[in-house]
C-alpha atoms as a PDB file:
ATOM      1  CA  UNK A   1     141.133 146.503 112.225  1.00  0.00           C
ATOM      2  CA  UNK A   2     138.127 144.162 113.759  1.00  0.00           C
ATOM      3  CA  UNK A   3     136.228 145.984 116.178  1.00  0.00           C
ATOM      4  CA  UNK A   4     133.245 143.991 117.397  1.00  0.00           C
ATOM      5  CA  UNK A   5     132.807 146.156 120.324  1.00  0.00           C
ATOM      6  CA  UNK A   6     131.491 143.337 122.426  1.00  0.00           C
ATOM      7  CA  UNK A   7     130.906 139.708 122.939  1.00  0.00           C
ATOM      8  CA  UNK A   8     127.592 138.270 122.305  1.00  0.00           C
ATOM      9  CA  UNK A   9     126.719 136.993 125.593  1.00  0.00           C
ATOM     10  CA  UNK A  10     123.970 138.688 126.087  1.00  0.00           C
ATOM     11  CA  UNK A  11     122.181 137.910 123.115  1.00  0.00           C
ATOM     12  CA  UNK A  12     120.123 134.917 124.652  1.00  0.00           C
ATOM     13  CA  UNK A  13     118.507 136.863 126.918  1.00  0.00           C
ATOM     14  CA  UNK A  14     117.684 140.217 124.561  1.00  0.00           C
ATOM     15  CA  UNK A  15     114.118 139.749 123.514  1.00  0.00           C
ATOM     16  CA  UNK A  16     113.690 140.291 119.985  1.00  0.00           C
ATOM     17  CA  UNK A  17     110.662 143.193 118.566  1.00  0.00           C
ATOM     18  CA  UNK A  18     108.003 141.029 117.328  1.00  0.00           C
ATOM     19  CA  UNK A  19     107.909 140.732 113.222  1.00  0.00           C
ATOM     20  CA  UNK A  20     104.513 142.634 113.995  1.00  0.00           C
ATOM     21  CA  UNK A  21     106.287 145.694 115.472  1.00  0.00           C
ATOM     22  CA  UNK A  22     109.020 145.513 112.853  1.00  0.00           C
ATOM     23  CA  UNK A  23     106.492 145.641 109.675  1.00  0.00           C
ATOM     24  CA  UNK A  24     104.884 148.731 111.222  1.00  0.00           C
ATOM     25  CA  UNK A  25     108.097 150.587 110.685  1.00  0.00           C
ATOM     26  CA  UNK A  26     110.339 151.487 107.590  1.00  0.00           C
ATOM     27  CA  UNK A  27     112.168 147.925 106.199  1.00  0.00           C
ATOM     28  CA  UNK A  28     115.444 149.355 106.822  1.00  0.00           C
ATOM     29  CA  UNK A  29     116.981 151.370 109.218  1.00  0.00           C
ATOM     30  CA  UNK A  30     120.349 153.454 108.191  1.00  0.00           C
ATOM     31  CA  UNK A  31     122.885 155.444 110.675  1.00  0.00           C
ATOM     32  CA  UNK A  32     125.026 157.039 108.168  1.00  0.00           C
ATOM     33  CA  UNK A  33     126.362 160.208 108.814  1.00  0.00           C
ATOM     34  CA  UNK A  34     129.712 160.234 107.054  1.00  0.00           C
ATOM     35  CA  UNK A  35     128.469 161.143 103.489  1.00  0.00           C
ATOM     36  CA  UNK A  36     131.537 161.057 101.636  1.00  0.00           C
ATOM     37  CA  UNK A  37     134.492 159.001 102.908  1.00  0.00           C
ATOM     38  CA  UNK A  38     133.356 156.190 101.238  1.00  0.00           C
ATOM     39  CA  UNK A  39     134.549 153.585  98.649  1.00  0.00           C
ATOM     40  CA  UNK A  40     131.786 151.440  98.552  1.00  0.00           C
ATOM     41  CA  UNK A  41     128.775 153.430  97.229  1.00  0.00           C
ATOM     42  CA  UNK A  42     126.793 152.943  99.957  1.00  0.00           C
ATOM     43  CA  UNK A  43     124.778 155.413 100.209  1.00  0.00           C
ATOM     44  CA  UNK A  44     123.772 154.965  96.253  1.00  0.00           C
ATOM     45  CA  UNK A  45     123.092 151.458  97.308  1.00  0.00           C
ATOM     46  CA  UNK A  46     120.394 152.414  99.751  1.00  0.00           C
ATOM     47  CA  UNK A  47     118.985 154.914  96.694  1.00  0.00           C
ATOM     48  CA  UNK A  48     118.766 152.007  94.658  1.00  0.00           C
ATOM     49  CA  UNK A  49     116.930 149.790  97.063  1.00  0.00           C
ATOM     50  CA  UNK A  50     114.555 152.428  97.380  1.00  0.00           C
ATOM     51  CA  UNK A  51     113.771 153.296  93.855  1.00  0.00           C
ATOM     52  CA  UNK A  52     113.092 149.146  93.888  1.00  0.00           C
ATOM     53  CA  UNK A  53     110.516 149.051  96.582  1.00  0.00           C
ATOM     54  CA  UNK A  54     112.517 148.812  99.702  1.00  0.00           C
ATOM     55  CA  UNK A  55     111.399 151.569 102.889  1.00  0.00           C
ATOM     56  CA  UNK A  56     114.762 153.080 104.001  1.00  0.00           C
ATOM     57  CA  UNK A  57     115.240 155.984 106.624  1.00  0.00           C
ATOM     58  CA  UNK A  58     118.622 157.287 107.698  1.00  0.00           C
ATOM     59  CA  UNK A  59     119.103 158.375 111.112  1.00  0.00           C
ATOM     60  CA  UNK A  60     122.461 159.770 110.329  1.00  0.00           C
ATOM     61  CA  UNK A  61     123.244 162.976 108.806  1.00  0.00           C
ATOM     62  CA  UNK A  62     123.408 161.581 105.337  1.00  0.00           C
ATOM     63  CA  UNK A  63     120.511 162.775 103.106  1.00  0.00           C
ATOM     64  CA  UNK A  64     118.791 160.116 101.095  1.00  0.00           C
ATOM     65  CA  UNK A  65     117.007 160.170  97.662  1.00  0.00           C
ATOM     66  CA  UNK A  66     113.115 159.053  98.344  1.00  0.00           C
ATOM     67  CA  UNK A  67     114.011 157.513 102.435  1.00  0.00           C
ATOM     68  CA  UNK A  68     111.197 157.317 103.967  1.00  0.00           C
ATOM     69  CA  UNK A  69     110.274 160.268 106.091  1.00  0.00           C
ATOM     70  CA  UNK A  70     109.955 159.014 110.063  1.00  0.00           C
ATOM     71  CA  UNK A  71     109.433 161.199 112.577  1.00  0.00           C
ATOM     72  CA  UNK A  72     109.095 158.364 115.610  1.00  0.00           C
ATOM     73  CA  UNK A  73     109.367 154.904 114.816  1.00  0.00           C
ATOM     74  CA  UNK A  74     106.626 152.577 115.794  1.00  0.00           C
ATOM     75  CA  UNK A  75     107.008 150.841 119.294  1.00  0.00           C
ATOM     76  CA  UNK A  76     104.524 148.494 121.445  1.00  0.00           C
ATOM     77  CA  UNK A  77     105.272 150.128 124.411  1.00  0.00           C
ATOM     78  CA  UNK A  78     103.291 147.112 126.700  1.00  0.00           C
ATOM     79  CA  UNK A  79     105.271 144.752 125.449  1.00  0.00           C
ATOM     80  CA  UNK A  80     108.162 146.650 125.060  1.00  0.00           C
ATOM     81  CA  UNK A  81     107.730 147.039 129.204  1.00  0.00           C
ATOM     82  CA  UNK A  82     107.979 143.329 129.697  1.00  0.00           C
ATOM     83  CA  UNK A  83     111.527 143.487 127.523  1.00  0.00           C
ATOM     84  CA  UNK A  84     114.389 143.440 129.544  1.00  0.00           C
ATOM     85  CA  UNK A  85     116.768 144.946 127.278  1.00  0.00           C
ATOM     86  CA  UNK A  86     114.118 147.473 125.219  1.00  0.00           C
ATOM     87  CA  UNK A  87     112.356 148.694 128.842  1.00  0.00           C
ATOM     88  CA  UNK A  88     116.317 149.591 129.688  1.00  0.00           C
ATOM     89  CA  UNK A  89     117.304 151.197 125.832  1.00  0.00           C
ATOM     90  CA  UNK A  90     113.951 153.140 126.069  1.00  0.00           C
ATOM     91  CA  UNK A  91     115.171 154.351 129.353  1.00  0.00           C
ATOM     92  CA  UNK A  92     119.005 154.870 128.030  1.00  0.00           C
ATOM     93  CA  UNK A  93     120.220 152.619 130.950  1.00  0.00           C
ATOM     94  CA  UNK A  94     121.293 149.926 129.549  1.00  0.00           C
ATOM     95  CA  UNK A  95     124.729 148.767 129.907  1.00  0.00           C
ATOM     96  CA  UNK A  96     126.403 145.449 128.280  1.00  0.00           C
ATOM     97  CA  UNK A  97     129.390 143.491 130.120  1.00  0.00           C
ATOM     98  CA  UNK A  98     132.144 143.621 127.830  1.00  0.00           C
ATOM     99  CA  UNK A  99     131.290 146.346 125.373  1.00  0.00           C
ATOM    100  CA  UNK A 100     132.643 149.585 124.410  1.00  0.00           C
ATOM    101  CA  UNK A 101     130.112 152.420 124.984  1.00  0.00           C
ATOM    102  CA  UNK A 102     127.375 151.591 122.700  1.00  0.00           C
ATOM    103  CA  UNK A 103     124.973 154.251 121.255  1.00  0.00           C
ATOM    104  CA  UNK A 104     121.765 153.235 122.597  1.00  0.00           C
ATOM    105  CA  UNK A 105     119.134 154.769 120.244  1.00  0.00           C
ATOM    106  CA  UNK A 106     120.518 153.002 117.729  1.00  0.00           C
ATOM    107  CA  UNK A 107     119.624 150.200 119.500  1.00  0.00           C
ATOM    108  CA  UNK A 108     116.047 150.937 120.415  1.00  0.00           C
ATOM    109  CA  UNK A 109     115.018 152.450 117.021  1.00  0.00           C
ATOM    110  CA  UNK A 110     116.804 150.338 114.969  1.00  0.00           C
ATOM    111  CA  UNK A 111     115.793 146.922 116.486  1.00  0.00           C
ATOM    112  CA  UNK A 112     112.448 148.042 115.595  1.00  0.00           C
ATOM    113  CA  UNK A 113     113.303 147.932 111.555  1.00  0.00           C
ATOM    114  CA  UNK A 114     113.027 144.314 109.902  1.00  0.00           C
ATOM    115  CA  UNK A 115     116.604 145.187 108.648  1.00  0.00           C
ATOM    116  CA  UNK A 116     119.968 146.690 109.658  1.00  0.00           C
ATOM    117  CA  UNK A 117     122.197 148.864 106.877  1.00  0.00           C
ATOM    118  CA  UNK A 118     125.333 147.498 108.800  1.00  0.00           C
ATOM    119  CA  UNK A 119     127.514 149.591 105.720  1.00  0.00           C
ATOM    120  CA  UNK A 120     131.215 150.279 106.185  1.00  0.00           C
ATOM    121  CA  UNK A 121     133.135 152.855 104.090  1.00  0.00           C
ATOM    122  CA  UNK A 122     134.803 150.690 102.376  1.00  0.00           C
ATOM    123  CA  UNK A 123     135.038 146.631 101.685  1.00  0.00           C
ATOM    124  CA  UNK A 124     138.502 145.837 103.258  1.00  0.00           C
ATOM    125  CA  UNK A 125     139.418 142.624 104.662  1.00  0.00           C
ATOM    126  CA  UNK A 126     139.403 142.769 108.209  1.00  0.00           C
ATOM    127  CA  UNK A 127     138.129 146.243 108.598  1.00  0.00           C
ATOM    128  CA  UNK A 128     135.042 145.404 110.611  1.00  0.00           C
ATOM    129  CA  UNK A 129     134.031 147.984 112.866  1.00  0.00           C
ATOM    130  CA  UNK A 130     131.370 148.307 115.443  1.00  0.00           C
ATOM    131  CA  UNK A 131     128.024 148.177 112.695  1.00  0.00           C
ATOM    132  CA  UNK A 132     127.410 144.742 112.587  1.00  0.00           C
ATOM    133  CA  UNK A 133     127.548 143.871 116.096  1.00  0.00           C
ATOM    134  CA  UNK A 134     125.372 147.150 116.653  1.00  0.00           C
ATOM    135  CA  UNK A 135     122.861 145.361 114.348  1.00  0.00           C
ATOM    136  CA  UNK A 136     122.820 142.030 115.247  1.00  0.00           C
ATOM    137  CA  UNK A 137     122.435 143.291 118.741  1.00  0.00           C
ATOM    138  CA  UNK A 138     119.367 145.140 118.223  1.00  0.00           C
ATOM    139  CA  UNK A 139     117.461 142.174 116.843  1.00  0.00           C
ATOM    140  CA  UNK A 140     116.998 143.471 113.296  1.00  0.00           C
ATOM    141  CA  UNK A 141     118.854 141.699 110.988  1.00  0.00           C
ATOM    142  CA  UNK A 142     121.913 143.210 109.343  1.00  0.00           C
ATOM    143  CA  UNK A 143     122.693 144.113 105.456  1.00  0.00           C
ATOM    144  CA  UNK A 144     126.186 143.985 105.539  1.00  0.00           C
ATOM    145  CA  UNK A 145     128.151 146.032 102.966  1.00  0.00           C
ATOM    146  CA  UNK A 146     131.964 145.343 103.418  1.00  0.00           C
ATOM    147  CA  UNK A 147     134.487 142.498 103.139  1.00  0.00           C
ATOM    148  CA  UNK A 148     132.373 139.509 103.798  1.00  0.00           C
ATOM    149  CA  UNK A 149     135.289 137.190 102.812  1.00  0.00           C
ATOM    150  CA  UNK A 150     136.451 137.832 106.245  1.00  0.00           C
ATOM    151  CA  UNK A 151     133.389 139.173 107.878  1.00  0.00           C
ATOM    152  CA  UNK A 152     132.188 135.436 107.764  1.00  0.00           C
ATOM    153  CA  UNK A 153     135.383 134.331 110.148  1.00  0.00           C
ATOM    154  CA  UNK A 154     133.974 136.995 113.163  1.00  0.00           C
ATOM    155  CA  UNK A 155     130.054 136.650 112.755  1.00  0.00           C
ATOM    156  CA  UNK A 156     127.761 133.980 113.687  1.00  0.00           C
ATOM    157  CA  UNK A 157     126.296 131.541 110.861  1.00  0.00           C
ATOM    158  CA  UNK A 158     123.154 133.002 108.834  1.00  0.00           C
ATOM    159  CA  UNK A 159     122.888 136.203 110.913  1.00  0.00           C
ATOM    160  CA  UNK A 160     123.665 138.587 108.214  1.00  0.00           C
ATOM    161  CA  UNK A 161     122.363 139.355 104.697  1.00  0.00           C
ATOM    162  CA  UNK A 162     125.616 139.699 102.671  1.00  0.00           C
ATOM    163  CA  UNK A 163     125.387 142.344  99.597  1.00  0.00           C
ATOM    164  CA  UNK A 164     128.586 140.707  98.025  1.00  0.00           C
ATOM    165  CA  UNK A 165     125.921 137.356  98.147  1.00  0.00           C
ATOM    166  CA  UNK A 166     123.946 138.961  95.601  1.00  0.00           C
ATOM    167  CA  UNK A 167     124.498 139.922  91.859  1.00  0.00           C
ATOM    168  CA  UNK A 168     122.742 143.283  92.109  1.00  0.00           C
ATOM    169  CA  UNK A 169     121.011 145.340  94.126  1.00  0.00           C
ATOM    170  CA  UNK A 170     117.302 144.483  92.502  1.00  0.00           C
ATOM    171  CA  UNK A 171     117.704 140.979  93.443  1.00  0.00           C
ATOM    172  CA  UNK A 172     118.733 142.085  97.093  1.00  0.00           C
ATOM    173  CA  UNK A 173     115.829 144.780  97.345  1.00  0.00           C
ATOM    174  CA  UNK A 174     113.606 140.702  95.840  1.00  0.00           C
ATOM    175  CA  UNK A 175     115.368 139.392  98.795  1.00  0.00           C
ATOM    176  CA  UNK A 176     114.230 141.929 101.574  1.00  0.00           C
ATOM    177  CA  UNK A 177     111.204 142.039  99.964  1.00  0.00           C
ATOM    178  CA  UNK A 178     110.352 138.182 100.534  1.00  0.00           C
ATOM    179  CA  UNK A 179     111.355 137.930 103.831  1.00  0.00           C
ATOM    180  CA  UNK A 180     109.449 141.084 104.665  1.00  0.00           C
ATOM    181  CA  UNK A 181     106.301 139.484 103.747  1.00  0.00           C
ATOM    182  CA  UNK A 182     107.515 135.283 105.162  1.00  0.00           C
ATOM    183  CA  UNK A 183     107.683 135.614 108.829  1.00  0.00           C
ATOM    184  CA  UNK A 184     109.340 132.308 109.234  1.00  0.00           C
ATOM    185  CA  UNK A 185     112.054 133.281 106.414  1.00  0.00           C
ATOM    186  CA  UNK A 186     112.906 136.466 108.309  1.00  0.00           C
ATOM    187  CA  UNK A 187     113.328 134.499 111.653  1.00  0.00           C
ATOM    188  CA  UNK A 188     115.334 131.772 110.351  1.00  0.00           C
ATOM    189  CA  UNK A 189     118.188 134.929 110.201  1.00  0.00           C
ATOM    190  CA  UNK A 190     117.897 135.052 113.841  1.00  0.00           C
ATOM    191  CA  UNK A 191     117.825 131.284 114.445  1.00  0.00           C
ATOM    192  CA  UNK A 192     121.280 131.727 116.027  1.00  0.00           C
ATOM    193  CA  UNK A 193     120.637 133.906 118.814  1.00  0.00           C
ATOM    194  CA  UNK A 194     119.418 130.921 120.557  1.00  0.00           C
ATOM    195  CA  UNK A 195     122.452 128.534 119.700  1.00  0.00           C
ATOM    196  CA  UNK A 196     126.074 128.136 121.340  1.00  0.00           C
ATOM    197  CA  UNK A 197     128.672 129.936 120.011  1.00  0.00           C
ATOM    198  CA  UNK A 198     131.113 128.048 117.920  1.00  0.00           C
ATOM    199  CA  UNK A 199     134.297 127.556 119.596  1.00  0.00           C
ATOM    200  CA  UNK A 200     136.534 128.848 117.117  1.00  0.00           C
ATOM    201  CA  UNK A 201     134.017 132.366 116.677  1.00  0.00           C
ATOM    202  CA  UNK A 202     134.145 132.058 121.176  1.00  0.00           C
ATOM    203  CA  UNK A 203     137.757 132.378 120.553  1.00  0.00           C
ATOM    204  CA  UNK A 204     138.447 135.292 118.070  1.00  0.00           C
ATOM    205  CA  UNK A 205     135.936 137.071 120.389  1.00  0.00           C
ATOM    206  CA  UNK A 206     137.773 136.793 123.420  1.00  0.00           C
ATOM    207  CA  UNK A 207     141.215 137.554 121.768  1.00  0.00           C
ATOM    208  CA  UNK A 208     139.685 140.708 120.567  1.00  0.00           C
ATOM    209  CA  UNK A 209     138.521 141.328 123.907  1.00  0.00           C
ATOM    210  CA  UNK A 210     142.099 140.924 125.438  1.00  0.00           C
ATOM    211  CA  UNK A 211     143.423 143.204 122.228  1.00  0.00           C
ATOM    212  CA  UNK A 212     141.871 146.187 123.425  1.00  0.00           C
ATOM    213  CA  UNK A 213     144.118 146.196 127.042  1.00  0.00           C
ATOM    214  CA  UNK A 214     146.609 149.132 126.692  1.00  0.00           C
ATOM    215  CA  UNK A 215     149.710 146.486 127.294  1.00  0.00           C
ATOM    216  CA  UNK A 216     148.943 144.723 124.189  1.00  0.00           C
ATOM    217  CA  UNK A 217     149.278 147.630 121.935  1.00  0.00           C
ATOM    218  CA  UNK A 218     153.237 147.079 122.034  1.00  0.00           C
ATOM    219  CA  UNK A 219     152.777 143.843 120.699  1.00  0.00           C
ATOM    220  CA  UNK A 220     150.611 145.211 117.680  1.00  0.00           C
ATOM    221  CA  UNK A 221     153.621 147.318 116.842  1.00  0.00           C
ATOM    222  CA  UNK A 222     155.936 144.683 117.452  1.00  0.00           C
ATOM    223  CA  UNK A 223     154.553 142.611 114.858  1.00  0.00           C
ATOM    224  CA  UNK A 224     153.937 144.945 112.524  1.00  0.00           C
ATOM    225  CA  UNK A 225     157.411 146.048 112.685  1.00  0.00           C
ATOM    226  CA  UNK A 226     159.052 142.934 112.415  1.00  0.00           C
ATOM    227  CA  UNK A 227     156.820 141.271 109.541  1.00  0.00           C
ATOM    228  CA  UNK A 228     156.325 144.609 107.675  1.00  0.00           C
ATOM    229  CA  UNK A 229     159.215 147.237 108.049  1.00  0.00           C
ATOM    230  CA  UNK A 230     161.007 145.842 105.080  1.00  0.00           C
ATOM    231  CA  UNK A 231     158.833 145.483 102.954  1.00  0.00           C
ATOM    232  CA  UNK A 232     155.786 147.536 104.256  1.00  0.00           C
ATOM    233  CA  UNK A 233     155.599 149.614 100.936  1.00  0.00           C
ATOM    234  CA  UNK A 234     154.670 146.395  99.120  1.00  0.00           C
ATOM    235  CA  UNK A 235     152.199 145.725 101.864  1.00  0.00           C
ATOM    236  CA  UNK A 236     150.390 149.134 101.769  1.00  0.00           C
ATOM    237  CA  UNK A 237     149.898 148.485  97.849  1.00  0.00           C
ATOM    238  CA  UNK A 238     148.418 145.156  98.299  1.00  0.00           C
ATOM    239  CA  UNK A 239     146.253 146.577 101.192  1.00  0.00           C
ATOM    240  CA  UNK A 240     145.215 149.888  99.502  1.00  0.00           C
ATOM    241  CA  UNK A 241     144.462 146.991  96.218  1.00  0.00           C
ATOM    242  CA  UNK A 242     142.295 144.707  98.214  1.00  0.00           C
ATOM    243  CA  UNK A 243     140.253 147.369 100.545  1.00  0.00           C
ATOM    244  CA  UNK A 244     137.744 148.510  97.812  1.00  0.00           C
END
């Protein structure tokens, strides 16, 4: 399953929080709320960046090890009034062409972190659901914890901070902790919000797009059924081998 739950056209004309606004809040910003259905450790993960020096706060239901406690996060509310899509998210109106329902605060509070915890619950290829394009909408930039092998083929270039990039947690938290303090660094993770769309990432957008119509369901089962039903026993083991 790839769920993107939108395109990315509007992403030239979000404004972004200014790196300002974003180092007045916690580093990373976490919307976990499903604490155990997970094969990943990612909650652990986030403990671990923590005990290393990285701020974390979970806005989800999960309870953290040493997150940093948050009761508002920090916002410039004048310039925040001369942002299109914050002025809107502030006032829970905004809608995006092409999306799913989106939750909003999410959005707002989270585009105020440096960082996204774009985690899923577990690291199978092709399972990408609606957390990274939640995060690199908001204008933070997204940790990504799940199968980047694939995650690569439906994400822009540079956008994302991939935890399978690193070869363990301390030198991520190094990572996060270098950018937070190199404002050109940081940006050069959101360099692509100003650039064209590949074609070929244009075009695995707008077939998921067309996916979602109720008449192309049938022709999900179709093909599962006719490249799977004979041997779909052997496929389920390879799947259930590779998603962990």
């Amino acid at each position: 399953m790839t769920d993107t739950t939108g395109a990315f056209d509007h992403i030239p004309r979000w404004d972004v929080a200014p790196f300002a606004v974003k180092t007045s809040n916690v580093m990373v910003s976490a919307w976990i709320s499903n604490c155990h259905l997970s094969t990943n450790r990612r909650l652990k993960i986030l403990e671990q960046l923590i005990k290393f020096g990285v701020s974390v706060h979970n806005y989800g239901k999960c309870r953290l090890k040493g997150e940093s406690p948050i009761a508002e996060p920090y916002h410039d509310l004048v310039w925040e009034a001369s942002s299109p899509n914050f002025s809107q998210l502030r006032a829970k109106n905004l809608t995006v062409a092409n999306a799913l329902p989106i939750p909003q605060d999410n959005l707002y509070h989270g585009g105020v972190s440096l960082f996204y915890y774009a985690a899923e619950n577990t690291n199978c290829e092709y399972y990408h659901t609606e957390k990274p394009w939640l995060a690199l909408s908001s204008g933070a930039v997204p940790i990504y914890l799940g199968s980047s092998l694939t995650a690569r083929e439906f994400f822009p270039e540079n956008s994302m901070i991939y935890f399978s990039d690193f070869d363990s947690v301390v030198s991520l938290a190094s990572h996060l902790l270098y950018l937070a303090s190199n404002e050109t660094a940081y940006n050069a993770y959101l360099a692509w919000r100003k650039r064209p769309l590949p074609p070929h990432l244009q075009s695995k957008i707008a077939l998921g797009l067309t996916a979602r119509r109720p008449e192309r369901w049938c022709h999900i089962c179709e093909f599962l059924h006719k490249n799977y039903n004979d041997s779909s026993r052997g496929f389920r083991a390879e799947t259930q081998e590779r998603c962990t």
